[in-house]
N, C-alpha and C. Protein backbone atom coordinates (compact mmCIF):
# COMPACT_ATOMS: atom_id res chain seq x y z
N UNK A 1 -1.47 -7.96 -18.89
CA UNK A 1 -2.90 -7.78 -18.98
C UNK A 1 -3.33 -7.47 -20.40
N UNK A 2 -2.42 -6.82 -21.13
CA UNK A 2 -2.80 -6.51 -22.52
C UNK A 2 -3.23 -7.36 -23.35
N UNK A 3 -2.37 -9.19 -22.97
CA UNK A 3 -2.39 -9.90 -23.93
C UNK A 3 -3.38 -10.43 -23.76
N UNK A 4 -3.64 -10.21 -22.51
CA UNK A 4 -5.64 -11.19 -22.21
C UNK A 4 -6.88 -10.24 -22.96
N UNK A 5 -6.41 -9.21 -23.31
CA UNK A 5 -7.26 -8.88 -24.11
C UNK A 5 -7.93 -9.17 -25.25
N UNK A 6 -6.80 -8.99 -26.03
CA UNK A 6 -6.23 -9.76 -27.28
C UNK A 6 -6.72 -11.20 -27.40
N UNK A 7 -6.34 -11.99 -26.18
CA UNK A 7 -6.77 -13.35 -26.12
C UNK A 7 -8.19 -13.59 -25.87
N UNK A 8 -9.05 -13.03 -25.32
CA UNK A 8 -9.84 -12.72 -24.35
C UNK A 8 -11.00 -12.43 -25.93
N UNK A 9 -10.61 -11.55 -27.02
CA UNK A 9 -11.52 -11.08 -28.22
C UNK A 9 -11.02 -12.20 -28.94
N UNK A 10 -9.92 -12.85 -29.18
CA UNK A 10 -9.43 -14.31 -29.83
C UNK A 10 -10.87 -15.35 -29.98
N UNK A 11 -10.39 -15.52 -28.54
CA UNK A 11 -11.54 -16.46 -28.08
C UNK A 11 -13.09 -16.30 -28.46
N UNK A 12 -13.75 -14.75 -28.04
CA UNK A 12 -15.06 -14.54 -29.08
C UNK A 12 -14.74 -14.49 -30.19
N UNK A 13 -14.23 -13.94 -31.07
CA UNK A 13 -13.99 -14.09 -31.74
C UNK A 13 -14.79 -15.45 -33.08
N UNK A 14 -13.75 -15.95 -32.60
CA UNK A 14 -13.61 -17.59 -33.44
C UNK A 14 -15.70 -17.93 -33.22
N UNK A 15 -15.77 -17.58 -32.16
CA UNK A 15 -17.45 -18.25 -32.22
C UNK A 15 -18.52 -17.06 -32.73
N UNK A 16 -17.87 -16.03 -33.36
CA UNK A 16 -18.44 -15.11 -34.26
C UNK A 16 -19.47 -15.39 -35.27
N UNK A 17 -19.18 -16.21 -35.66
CA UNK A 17 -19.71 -16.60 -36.78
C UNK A 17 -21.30 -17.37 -36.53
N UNK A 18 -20.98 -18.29 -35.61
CA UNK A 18 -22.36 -18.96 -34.94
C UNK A 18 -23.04 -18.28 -34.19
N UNK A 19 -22.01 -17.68 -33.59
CA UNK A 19 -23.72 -16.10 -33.42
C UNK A 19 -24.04 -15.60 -33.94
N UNK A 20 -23.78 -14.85 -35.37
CA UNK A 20 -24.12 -14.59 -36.34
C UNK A 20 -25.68 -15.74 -36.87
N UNK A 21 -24.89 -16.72 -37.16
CA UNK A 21 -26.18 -17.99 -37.57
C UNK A 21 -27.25 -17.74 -36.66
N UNK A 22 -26.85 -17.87 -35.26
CA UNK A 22 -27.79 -17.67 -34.15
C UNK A 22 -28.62 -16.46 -33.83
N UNK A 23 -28.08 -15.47 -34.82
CA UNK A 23 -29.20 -13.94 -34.99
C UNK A 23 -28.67 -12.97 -33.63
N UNK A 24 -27.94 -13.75 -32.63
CA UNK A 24 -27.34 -12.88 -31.45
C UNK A 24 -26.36 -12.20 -31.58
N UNK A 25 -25.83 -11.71 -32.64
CA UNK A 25 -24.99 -10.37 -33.28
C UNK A 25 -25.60 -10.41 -34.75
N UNK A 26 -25.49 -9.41 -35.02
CA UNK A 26 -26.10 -9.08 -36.33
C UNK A 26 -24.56 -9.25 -37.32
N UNK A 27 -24.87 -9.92 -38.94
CA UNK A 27 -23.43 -10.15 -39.61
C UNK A 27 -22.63 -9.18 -39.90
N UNK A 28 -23.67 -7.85 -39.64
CA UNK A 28 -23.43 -6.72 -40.07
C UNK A 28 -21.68 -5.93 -39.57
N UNK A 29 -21.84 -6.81 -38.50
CA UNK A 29 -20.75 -5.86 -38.03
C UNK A 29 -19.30 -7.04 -37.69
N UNK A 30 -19.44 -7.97 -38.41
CA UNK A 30 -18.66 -9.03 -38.82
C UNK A 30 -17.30 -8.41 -39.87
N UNK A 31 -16.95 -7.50 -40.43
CA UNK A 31 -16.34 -6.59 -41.21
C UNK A 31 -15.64 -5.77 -40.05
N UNK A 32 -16.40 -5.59 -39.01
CA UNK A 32 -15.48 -4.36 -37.83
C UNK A 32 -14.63 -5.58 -37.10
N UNK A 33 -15.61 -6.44 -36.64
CA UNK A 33 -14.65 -7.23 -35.98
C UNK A 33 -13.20 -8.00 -36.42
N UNK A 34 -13.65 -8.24 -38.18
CA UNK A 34 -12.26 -9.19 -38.65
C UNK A 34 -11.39 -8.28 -38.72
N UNK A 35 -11.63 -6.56 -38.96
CA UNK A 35 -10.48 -5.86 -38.51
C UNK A 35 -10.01 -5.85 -37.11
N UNK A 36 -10.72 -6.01 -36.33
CA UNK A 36 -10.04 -5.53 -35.13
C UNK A 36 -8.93 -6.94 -34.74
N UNK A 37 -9.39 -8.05 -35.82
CA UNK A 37 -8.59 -9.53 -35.55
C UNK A 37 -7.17 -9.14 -36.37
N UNK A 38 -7.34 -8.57 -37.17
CA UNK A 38 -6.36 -8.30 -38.44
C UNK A 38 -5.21 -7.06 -37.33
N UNK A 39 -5.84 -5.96 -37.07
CA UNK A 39 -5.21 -4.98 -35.81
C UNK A 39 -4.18 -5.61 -35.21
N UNK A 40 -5.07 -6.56 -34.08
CA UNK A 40 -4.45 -7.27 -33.35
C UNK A 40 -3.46 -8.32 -33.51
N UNK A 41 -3.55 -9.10 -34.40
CA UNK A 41 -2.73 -9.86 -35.06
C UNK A 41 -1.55 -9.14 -35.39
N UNK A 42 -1.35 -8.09 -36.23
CA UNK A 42 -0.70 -7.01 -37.21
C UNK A 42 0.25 -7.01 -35.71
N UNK A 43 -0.26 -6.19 -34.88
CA UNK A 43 0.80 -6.20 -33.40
C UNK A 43 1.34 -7.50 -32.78
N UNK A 44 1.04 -8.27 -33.47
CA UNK A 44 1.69 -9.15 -32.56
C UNK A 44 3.12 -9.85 -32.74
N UNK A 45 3.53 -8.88 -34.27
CA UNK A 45 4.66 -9.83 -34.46
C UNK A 45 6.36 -9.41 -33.15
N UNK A 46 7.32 -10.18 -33.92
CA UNK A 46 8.50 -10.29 -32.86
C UNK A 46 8.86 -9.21 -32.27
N UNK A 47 8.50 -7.74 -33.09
CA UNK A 47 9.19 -6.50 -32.79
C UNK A 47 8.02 -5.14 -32.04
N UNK A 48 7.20 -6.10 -31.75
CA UNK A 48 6.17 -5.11 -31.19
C UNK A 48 6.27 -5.27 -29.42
N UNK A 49 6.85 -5.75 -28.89
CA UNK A 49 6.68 -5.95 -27.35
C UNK A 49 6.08 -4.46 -26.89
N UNK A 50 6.38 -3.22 -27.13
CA UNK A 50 5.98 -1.97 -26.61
C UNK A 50 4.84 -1.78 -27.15
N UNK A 51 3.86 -2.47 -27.75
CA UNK A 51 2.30 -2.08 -27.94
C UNK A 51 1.77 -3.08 -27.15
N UNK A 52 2.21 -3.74 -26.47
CA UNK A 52 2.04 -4.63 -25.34
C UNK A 52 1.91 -4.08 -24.25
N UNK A 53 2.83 -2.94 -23.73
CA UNK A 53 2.38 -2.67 -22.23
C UNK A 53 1.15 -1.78 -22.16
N UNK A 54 0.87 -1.51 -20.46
CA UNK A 54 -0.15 -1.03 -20.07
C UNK A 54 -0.18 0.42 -20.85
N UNK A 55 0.69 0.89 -20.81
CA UNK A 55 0.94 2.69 -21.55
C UNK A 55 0.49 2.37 -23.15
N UNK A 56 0.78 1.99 -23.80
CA UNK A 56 0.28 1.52 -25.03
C UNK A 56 -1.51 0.71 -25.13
N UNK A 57 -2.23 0.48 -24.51
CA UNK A 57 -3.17 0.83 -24.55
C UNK A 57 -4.45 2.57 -24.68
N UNK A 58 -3.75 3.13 -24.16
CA UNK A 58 -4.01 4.14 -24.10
C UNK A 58 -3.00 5.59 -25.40
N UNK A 59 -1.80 4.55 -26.15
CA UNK A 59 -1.04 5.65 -26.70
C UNK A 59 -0.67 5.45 -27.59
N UNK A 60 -0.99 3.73 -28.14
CA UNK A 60 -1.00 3.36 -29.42
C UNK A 60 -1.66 3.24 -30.56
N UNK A 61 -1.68 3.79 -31.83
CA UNK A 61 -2.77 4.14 -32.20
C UNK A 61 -3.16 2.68 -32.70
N UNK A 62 -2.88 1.28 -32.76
CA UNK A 62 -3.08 -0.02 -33.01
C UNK A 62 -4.63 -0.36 -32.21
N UNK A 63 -4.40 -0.15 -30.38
CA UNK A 63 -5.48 0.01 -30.02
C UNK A 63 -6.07 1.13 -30.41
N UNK A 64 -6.16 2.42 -30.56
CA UNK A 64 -6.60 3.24 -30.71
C UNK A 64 -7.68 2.66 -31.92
N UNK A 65 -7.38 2.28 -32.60
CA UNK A 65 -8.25 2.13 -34.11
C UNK A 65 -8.97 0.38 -33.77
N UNK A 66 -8.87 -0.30 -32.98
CA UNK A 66 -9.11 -1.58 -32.09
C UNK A 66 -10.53 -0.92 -31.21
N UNK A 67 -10.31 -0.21 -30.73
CA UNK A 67 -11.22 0.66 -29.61
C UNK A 67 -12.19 1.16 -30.57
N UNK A 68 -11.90 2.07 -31.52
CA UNK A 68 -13.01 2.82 -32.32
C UNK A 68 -13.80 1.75 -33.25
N UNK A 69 -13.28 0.20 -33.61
CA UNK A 69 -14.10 -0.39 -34.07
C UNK A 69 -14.80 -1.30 -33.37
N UNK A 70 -14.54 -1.43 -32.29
CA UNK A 70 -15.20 -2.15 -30.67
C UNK A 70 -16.33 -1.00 -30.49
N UNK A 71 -16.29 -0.21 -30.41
CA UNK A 71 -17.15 1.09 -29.87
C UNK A 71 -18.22 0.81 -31.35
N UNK A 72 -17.72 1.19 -32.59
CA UNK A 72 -18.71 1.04 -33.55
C UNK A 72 -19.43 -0.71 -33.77
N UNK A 73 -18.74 -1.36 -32.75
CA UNK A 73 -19.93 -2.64 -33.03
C UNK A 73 -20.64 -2.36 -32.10
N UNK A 74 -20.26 -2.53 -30.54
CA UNK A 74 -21.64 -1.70 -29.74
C UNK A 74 -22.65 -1.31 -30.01
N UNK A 75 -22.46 0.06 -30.63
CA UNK A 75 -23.44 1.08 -31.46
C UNK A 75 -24.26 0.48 -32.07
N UNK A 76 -23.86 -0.61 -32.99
CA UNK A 76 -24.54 -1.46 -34.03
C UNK A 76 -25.69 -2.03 -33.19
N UNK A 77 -24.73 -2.84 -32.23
CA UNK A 77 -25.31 -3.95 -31.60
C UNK A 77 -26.26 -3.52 -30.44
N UNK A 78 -25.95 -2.60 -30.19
CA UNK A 78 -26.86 -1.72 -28.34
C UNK A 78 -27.23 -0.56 -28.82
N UNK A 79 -26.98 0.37 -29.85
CA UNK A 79 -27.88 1.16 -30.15
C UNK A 79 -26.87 2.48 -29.38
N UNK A 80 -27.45 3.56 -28.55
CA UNK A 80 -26.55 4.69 -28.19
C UNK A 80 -25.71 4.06 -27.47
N UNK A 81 -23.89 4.77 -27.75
CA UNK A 81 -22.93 4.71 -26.59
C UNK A 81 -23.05 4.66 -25.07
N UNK A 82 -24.35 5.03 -24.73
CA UNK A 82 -24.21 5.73 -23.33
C UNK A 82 -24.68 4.43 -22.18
N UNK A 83 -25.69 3.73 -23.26
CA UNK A 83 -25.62 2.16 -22.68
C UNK A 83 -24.34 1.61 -21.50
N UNK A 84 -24.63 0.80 -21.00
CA UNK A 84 -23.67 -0.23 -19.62
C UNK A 84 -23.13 -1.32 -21.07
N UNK A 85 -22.22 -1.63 -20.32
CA UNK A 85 -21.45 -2.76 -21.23
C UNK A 85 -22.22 -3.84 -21.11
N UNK A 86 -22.08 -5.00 -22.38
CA UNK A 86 -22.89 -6.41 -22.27
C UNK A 86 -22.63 -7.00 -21.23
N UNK A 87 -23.12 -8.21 -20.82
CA UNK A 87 -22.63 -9.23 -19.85
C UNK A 87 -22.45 -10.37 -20.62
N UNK A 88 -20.69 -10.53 -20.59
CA UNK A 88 -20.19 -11.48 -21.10
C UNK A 88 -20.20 -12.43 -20.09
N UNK A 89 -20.11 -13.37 -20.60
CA UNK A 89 -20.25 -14.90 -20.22
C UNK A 89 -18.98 -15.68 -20.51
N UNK A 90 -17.69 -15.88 -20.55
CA UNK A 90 -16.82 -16.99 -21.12
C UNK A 90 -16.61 -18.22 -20.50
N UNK A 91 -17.00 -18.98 -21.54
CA UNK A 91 -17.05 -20.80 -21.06
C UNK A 91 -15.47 -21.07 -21.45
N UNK A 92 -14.74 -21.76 -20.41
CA UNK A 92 -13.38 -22.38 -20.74
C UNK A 92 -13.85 -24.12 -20.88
């Protein structure tokens, strides 16, 4: 499940940019996200399988610092934390 995460922000990701053009994320927070691509990437090489499981979500500080810049685009983007999450949409 971890890696669909990962895959899952991959995928927005890459179309970052044209929402940006499109004014439906602000560019502003285009800097949090290429870290959290850089994070994620950084874990992914041959010797990381244990920031992969379910316990490592919660104990690694890889997500840990993944999470706090997800949380600070929110903020950006929705204004107070206390907000409901967006409604994502993914087209395959």
């Amino acid at each position: 499940m971890t890696d669909e995460i990962a895959l899952d922000f991959n995928h927005a990701f890459r179309m970052a940019d044209v929402l940006v053009a499109d004014g439906q994320i602000a560019g502003g927070v285009m800097a949090d996200l290429q870290k959290i691509d850089v994070i994620l990437g950084g874990m992914s090489d041959g010797d990381s399988a244990d920031r992969w499981t379910w316990d490592a979500l919660s104990t690694d500080e890889g997500w840990g610092q993944a999470r706090r810049l997800a949380r600070r685009v929110l903020v950006a983007e929705l204004g107070e934390w206390q907000q409901p999450l967006p409604k994502i949409t993914v087209i395959q």
